[in-house]
C-alpha atoms as a PDB file:
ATOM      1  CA  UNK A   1      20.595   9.001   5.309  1.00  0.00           C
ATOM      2  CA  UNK A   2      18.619   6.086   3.516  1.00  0.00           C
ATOM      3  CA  UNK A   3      20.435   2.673   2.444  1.00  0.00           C
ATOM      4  CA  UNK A   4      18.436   0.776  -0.147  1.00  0.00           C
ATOM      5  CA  UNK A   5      19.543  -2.743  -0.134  1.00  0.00           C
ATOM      6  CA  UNK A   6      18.543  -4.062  -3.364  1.00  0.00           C
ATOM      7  CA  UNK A   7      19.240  -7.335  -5.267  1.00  0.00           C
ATOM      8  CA  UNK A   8      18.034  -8.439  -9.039  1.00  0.00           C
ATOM      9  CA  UNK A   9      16.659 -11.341  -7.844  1.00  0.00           C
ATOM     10  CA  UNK A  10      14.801 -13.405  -4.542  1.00  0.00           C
ATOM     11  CA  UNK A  11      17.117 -15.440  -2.220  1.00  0.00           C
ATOM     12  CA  UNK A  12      20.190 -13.346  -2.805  1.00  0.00           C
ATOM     13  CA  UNK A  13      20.421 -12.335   0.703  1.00  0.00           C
ATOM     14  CA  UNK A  14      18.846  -8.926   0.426  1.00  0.00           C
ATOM     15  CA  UNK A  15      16.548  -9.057   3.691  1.00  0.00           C
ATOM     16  CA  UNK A  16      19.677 -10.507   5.447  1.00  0.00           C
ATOM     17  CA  UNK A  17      21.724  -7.858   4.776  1.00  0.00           C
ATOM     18  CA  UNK A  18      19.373  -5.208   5.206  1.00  0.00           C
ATOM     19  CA  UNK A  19      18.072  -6.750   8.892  1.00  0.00           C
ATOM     20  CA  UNK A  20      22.261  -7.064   9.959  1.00  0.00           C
ATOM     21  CA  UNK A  21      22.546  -3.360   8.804  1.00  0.00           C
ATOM     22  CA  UNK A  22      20.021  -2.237  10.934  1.00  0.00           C
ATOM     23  CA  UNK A  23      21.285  -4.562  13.879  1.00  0.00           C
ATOM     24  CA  UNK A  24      24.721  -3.018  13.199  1.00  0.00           C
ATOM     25  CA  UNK A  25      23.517   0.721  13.268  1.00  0.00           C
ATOM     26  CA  UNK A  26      21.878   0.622  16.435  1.00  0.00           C
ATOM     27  CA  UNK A  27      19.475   3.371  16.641  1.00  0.00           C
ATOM     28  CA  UNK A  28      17.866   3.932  12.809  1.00  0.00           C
ATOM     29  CA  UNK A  29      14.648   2.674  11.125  1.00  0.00           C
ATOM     30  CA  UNK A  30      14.262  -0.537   9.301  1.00  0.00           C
ATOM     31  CA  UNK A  31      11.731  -0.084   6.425  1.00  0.00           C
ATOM     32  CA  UNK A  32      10.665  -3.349   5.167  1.00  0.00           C
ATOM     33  CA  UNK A  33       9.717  -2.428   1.713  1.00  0.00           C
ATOM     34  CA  UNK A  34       9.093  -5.642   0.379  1.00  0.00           C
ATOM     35  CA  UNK A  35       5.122  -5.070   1.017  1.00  0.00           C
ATOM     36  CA  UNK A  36       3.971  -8.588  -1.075  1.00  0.00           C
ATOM     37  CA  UNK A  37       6.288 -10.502   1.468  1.00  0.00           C
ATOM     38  CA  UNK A  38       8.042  -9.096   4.236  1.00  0.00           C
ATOM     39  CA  UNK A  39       9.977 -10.957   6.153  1.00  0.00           C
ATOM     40  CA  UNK A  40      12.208  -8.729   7.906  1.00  0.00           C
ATOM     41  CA  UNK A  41      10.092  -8.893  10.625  1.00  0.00           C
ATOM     42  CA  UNK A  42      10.267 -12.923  11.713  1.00  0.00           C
ATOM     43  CA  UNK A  43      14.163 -11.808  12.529  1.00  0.00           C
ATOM     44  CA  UNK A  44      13.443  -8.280  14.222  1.00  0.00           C
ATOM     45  CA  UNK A  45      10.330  -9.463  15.971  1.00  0.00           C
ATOM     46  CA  UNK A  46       9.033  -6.165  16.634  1.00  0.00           C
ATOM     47  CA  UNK A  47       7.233  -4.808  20.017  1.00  0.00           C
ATOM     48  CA  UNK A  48       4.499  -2.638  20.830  1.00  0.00           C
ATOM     49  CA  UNK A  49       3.250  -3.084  17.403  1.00  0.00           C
ATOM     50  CA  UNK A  50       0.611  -0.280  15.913  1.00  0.00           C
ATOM     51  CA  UNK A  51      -1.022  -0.819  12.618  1.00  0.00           C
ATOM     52  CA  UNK A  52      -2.943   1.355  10.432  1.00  0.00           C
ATOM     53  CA  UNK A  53      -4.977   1.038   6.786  1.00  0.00           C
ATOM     54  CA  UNK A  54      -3.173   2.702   4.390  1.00  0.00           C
ATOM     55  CA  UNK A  55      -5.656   3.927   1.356  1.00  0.00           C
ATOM     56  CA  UNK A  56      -5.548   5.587  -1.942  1.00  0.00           C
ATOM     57  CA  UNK A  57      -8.042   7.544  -3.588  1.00  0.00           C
ATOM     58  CA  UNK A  58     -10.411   5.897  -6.350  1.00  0.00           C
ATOM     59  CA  UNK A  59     -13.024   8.337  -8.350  1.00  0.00           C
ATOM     60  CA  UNK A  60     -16.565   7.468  -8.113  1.00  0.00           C
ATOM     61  CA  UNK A  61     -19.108   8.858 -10.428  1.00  0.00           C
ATOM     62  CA  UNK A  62     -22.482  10.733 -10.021  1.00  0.00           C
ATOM     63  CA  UNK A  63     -24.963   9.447 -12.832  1.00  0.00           C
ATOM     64  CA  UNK A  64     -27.058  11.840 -12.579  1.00  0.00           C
ATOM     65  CA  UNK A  65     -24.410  14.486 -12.894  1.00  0.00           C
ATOM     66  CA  UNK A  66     -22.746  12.909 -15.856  1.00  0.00           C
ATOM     67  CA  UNK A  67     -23.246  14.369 -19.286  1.00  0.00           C
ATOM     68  CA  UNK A  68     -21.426  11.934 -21.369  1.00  0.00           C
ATOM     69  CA  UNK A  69     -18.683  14.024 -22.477  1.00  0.00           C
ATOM     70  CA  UNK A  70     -15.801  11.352 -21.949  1.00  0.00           C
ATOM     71  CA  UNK A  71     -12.761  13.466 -20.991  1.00  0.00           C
ATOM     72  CA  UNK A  72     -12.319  11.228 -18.111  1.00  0.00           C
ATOM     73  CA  UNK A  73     -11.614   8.311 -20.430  1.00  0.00           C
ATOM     74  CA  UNK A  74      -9.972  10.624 -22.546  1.00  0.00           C
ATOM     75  CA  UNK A  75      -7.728  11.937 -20.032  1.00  0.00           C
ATOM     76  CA  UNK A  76      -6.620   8.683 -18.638  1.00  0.00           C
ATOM     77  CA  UNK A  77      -3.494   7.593 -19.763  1.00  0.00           C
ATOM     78  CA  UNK A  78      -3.501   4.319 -17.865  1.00  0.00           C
ATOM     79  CA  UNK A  79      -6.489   3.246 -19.448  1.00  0.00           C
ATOM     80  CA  UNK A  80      -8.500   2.454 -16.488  1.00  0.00           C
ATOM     81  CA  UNK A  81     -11.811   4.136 -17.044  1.00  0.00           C
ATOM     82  CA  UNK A  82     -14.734   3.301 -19.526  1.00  0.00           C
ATOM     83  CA  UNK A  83     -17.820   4.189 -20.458  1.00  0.00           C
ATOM     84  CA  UNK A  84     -20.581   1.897 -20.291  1.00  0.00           C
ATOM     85  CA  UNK A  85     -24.224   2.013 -19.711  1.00  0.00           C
ATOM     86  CA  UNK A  86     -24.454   6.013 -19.831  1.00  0.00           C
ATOM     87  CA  UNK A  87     -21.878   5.489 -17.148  1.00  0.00           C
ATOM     88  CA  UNK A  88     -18.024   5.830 -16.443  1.00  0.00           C
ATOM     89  CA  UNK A  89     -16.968   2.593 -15.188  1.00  0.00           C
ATOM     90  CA  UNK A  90     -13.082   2.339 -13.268  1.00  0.00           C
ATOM     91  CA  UNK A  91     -11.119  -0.511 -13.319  1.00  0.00           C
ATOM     92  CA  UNK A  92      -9.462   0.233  -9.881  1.00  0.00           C
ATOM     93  CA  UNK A  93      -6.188  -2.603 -10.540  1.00  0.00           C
ATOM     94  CA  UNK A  94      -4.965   0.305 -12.972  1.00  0.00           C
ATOM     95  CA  UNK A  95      -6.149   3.851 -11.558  1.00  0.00           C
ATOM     96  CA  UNK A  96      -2.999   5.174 -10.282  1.00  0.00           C
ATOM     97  CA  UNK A  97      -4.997   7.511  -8.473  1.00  0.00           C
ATOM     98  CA  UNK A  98      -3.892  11.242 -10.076  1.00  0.00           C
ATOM     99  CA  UNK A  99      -6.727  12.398  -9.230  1.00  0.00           C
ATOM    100  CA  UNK A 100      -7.165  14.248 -13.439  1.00  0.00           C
ATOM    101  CA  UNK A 101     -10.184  12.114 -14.026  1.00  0.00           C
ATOM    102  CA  UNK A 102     -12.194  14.742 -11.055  1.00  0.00           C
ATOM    103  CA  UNK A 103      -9.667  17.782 -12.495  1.00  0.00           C
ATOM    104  CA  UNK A 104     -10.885  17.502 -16.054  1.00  0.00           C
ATOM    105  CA  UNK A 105     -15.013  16.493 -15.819  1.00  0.00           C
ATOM    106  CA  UNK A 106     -16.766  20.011 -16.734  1.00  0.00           C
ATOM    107  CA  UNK A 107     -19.658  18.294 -14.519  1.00  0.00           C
ATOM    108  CA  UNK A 108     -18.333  18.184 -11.470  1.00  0.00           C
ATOM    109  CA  UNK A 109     -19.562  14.460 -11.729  1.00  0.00           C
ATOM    110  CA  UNK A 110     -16.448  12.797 -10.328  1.00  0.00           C
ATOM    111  CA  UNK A 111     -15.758  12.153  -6.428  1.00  0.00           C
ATOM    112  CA  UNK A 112     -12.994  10.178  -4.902  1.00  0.00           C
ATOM    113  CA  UNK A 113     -13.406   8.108  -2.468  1.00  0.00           C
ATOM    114  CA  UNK A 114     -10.330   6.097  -0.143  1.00  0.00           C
ATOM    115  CA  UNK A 115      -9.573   2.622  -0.981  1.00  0.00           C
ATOM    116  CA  UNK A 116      -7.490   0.499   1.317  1.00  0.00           C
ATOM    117  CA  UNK A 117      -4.567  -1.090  -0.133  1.00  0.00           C
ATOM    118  CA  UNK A 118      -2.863  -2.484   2.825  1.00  0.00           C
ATOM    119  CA  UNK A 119      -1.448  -2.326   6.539  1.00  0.00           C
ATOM    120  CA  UNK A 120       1.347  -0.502   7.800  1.00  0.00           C
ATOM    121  CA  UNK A 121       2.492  -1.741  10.873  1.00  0.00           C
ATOM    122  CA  UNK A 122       5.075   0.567  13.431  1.00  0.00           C
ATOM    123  CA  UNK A 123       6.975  -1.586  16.049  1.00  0.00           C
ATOM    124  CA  UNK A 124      10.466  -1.138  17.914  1.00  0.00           C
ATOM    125  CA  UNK A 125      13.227  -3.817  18.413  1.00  0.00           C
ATOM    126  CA  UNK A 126      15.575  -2.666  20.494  1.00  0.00           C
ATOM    127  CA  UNK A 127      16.370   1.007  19.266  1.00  0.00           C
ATOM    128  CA  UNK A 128      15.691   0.111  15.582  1.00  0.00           C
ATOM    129  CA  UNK A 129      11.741   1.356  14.416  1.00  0.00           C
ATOM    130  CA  UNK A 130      10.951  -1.263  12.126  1.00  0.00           C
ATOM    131  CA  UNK A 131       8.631  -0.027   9.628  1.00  0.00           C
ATOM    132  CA  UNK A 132       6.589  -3.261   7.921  1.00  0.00           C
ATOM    133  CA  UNK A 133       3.949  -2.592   4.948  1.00  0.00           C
ATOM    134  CA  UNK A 134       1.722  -5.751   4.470  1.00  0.00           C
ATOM    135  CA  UNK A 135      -0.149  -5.129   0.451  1.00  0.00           C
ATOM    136  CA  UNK A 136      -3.840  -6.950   0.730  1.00  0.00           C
ATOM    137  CA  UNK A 137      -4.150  -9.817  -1.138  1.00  0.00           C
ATOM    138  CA  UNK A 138      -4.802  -9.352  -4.840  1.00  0.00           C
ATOM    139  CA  UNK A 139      -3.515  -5.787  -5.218  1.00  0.00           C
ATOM    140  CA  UNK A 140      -1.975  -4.942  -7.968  1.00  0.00           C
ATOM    141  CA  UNK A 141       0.372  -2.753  -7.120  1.00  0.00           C
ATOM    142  CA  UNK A 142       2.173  -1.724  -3.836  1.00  0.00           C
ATOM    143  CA  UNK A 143       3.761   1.488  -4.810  1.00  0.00           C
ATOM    144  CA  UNK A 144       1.225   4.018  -2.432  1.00  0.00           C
ATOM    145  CA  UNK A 145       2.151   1.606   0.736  1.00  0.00           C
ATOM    146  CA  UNK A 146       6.121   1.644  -0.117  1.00  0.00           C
ATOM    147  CA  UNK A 147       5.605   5.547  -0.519  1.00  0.00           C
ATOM    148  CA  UNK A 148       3.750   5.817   2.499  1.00  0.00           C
ATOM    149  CA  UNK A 149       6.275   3.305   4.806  1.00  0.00           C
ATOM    150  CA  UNK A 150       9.263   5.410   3.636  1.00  0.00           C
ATOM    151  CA  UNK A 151       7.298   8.887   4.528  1.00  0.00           C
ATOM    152  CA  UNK A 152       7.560   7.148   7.989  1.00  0.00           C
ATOM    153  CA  UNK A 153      11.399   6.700   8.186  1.00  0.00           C
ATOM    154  CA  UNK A 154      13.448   9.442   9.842  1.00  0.00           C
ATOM    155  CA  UNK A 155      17.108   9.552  10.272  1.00  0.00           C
ATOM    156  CA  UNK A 156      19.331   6.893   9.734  1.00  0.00           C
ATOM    157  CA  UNK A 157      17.155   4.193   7.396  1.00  0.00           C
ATOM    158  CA  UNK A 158      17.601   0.980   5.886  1.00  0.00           C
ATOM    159  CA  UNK A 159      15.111   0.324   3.465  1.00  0.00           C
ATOM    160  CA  UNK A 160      14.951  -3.558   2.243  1.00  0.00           C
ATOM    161  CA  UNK A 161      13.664  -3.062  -1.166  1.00  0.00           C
ATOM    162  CA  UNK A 162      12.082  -5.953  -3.219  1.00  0.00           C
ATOM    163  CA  UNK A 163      13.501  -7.944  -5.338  1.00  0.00           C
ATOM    164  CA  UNK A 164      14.115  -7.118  -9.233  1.00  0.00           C
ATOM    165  CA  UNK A 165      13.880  -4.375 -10.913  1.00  0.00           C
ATOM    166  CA  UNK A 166       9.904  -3.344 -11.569  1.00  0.00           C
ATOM    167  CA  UNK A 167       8.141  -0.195 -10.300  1.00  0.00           C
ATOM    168  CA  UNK A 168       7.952  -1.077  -6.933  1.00  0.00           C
ATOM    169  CA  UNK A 169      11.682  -1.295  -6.850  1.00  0.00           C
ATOM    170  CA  UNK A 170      12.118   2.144  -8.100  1.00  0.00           C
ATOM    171  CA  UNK A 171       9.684   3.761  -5.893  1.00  0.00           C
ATOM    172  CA  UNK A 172      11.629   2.033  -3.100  1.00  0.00           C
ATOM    173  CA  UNK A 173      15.293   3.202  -4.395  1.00  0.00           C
ATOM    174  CA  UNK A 174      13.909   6.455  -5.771  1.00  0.00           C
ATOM    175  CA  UNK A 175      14.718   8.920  -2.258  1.00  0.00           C
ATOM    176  CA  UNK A 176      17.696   6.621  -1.519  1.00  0.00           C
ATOM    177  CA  UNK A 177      21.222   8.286  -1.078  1.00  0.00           C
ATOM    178  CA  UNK A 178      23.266   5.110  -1.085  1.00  0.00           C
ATOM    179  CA  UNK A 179      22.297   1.677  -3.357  1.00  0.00           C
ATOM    180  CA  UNK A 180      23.486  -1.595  -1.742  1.00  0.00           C
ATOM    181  CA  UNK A 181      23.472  -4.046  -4.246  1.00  0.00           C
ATOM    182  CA  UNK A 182      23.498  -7.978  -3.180  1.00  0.00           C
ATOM    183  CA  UNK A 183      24.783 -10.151  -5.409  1.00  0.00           C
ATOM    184  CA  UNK A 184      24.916 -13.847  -5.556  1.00  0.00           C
ATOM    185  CA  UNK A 185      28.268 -15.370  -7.487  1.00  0.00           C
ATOM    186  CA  UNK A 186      26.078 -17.275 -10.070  1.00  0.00           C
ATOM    187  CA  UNK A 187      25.103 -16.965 -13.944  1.00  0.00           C
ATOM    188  CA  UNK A 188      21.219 -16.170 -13.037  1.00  0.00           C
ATOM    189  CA  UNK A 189      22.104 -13.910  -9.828  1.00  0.00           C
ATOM    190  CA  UNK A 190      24.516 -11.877 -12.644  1.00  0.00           C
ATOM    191  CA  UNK A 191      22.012 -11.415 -15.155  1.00  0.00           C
ATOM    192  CA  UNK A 192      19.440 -10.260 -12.645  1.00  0.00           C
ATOM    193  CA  UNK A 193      22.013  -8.382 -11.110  1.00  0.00           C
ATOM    194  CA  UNK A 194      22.817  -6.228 -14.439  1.00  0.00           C
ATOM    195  CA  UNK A 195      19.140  -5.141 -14.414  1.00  0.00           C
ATOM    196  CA  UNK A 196      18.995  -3.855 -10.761  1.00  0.00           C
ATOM    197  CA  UNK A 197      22.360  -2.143 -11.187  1.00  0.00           C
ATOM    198  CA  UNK A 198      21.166  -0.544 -14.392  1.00  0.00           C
ATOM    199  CA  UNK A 199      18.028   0.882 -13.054  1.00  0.00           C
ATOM    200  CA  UNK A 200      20.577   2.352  -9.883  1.00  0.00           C
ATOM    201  CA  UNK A 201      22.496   3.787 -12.608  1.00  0.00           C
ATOM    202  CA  UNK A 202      19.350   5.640 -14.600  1.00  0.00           C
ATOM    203  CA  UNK A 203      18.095   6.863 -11.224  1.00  0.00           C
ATOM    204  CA  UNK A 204      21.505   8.268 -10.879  1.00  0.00           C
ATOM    205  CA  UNK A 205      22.518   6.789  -7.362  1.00  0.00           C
ATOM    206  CA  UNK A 206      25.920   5.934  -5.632  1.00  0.00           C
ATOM    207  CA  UNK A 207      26.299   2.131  -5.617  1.00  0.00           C
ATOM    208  CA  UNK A 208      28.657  -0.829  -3.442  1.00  0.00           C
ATOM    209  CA  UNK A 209      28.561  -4.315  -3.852  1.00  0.00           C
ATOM    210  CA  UNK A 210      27.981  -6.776  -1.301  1.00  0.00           C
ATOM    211  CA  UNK A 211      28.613 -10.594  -2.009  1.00  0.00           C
ATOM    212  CA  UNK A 212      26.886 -13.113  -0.529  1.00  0.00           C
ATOM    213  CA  UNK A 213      27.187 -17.247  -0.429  1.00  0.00           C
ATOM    214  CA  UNK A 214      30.708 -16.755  -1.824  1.00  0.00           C
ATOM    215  CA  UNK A 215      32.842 -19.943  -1.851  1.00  0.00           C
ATOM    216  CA  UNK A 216      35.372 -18.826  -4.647  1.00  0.00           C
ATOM    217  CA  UNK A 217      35.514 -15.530  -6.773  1.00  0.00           C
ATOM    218  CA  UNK A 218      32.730 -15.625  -9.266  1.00  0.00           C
ATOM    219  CA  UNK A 219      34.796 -14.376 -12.368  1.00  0.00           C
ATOM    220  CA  UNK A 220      32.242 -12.731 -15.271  1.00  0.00           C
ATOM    221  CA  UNK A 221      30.433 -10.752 -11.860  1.00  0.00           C
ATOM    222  CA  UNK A 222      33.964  -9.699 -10.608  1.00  0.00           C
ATOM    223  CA  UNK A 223      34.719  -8.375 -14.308  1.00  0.00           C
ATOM    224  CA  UNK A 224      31.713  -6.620 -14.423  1.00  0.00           C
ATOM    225  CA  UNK A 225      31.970  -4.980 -11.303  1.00  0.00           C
ATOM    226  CA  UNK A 226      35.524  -3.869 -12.321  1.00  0.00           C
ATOM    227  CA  UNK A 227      34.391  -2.734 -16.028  1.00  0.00           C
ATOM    228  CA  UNK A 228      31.231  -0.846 -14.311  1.00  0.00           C
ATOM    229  CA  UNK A 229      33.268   1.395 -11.342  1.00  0.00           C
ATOM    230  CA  UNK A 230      31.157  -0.992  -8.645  1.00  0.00           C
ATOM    231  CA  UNK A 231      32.992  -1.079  -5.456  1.00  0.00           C
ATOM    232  CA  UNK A 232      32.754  -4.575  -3.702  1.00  0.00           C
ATOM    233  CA  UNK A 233      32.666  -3.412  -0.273  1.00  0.00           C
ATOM    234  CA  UNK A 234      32.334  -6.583   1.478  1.00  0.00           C
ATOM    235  CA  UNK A 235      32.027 -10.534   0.881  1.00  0.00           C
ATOM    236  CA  UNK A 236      30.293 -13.015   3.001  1.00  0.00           C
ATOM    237  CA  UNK A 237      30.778 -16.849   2.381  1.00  0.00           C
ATOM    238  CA  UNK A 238      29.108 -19.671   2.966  1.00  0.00           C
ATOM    239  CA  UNK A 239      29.004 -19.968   6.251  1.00  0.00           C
ATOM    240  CA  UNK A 240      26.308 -23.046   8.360  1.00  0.00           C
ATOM    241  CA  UNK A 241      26.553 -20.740  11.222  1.00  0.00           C
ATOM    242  CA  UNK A 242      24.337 -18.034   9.551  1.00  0.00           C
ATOM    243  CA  UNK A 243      22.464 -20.311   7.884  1.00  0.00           C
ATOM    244  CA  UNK A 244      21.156 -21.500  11.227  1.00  0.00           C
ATOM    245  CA  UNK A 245      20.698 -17.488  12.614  1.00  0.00           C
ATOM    246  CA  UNK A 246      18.460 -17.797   9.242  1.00  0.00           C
ATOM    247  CA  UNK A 247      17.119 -21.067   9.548  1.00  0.00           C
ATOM    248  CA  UNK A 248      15.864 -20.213  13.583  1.00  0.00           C
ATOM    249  CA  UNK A 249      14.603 -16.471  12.776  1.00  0.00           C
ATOM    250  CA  UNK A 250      17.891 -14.793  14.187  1.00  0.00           C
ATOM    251  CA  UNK A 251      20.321 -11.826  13.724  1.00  0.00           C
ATOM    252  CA  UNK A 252      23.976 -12.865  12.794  1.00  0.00           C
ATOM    253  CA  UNK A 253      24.967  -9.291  13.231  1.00  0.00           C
ATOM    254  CA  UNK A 254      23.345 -10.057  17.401  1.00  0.00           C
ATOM    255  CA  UNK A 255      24.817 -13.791  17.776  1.00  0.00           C
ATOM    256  CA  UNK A 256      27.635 -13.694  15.769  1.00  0.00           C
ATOM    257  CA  UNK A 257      30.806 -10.678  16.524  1.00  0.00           C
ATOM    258  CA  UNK A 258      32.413 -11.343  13.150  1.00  0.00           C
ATOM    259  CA  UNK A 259      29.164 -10.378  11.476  1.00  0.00           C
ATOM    260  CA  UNK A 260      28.817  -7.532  13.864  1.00  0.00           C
ATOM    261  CA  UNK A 261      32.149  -6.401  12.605  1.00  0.00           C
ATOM    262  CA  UNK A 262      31.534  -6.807   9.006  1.00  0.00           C
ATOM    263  CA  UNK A 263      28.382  -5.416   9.060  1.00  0.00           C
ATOM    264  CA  UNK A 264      29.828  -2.003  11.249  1.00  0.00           C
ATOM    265  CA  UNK A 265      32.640  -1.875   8.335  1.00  0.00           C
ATOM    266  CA  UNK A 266      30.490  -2.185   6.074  1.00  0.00           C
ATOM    267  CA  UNK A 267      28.581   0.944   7.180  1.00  0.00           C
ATOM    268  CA  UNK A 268      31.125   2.882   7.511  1.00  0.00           C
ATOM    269  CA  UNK A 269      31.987   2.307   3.701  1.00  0.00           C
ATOM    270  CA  UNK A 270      28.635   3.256   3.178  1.00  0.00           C
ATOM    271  CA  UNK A 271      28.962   6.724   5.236  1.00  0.00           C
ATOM    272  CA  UNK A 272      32.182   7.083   3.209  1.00  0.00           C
ATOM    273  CA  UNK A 273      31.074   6.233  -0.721  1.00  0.00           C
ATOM    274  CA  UNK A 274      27.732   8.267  -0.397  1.00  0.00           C
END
């Protein structure tokens, strides 16, 4: 079974939740999906770490193969391929690497070669595998290292998604069999909230809600939890005491057995709603 833990927007607790899952499971994988910033490893602190490149495939072109046709460009819905100087020229920020641009060239004049895009890094804590993707600096996109960390998961996996409600976030929620959405009880959590919920709603996946930082009931997202079906399975307050499990790069769920508790209920609603 994978649990995404998603949230509309940063700081809603999304990591948290997704770390004290894992803690609460016991033996499952952690899957930090979050590749530009992942910070589920400073609380899981990993051992006998293994990294590896993770690449994708970029066409490169053989002048002197090349017979100006242009179907490549053509072809190319993304737009990142022109012609210039007797030349295809690829702009690799948008080549989702399909692979049509070598499919379609009557030449034979297009190769691909592997690019790396980031690290994936394999460590245990405990009997969770926590699963990390790290995107290199100035990529555009991390969608081939999210797809590639989530290939790695097996069994029971909690995959801490990042935050909003773009492409990576889809690729992320896309295999999922449960949605865990984390909300936070304000106006701009809400509004963010909406989007992430709606995109778990086109992808056609079974949702719960999970409060966090809740001091009193936050009325217009308890309204729209009731108009939409969403099931608030549990609500954390605001509590100093996990604040400071935060604050010094610890595991309520480990510390703390009224998190443990929560958290293990909270499962278990999971297992139950999927």
């Amino acid at each position: 079974m994978k649990i995404a833990c998603l949230s509309g927007k940063g700081g809603a607790g999304k990591t948290f939740a997704a770390v004290n899952l894992a803690a609460a499971a016991g033996e499952c994988c952690y899957v930090d999906c979050d590749v530009e910033e992942p910070n589920g490893r400073l609380f899981l602190k990993p051992e006998g770490l293994e990294a590896f490149s993770v690449s994708t495939l970029l066409p490169d072109f053989d002048a002197s193969l090349c017979t100006g046709c242009k179907k490549c460009v053509g072809f190319c819905r993304f737009h990142a391929l022109v012609y210039i100087k007797d030349k295809p020229m690829v702009f690799s920020e948008l080549c989702h690497s399909c692979g049509g641009c070598a499919l379609v060239c009557p030449a034979g004049a297009v190769r691909e070669k592997p690019r790396p895009v980031g690290i994936l890094e394999k460590g245990r804590h405990g009997d969770i595998t926590v699963i990390t993707g790290v995107l290199n600096p100035g990529e555009a996109s991390g969608t081939p290292l999210i797809r590639r960390a989530i290939k790695e998961a097996a069994g029971l996996s909690i995959l801490d998604c990042p935050p909003g409600s773009a492409c990576p976030v889809m690729e992320s929620a896309m295999d999922a069999d449960y949605c865990l959405l984390v909300a936070e009880p304000t106006a701009f959590g809400l509004h963010n909230f909406k989007m992430v919920h709606e995109l778990c709603r086109l992808l056609g996946k079974n949702c719960g809600v999970l409060i966090n930082k809740q001091d009193a009931p936050y009325e217009p997202l308890e309204s729209y939890c009731r108009e939409a079906g969403l099931p608030v399975l549990e609500r954390i307050p605001f509590d100093p005491r996990a604040a400071e499990c935060i604050a010094s790069g610890e595991i309520a769920a480990e510390k703390l057995p009224e998190y443990r508790e929560l958290f293990t209920r909270l499962l278990e609603k999971i297992g139950g709603g999927q």
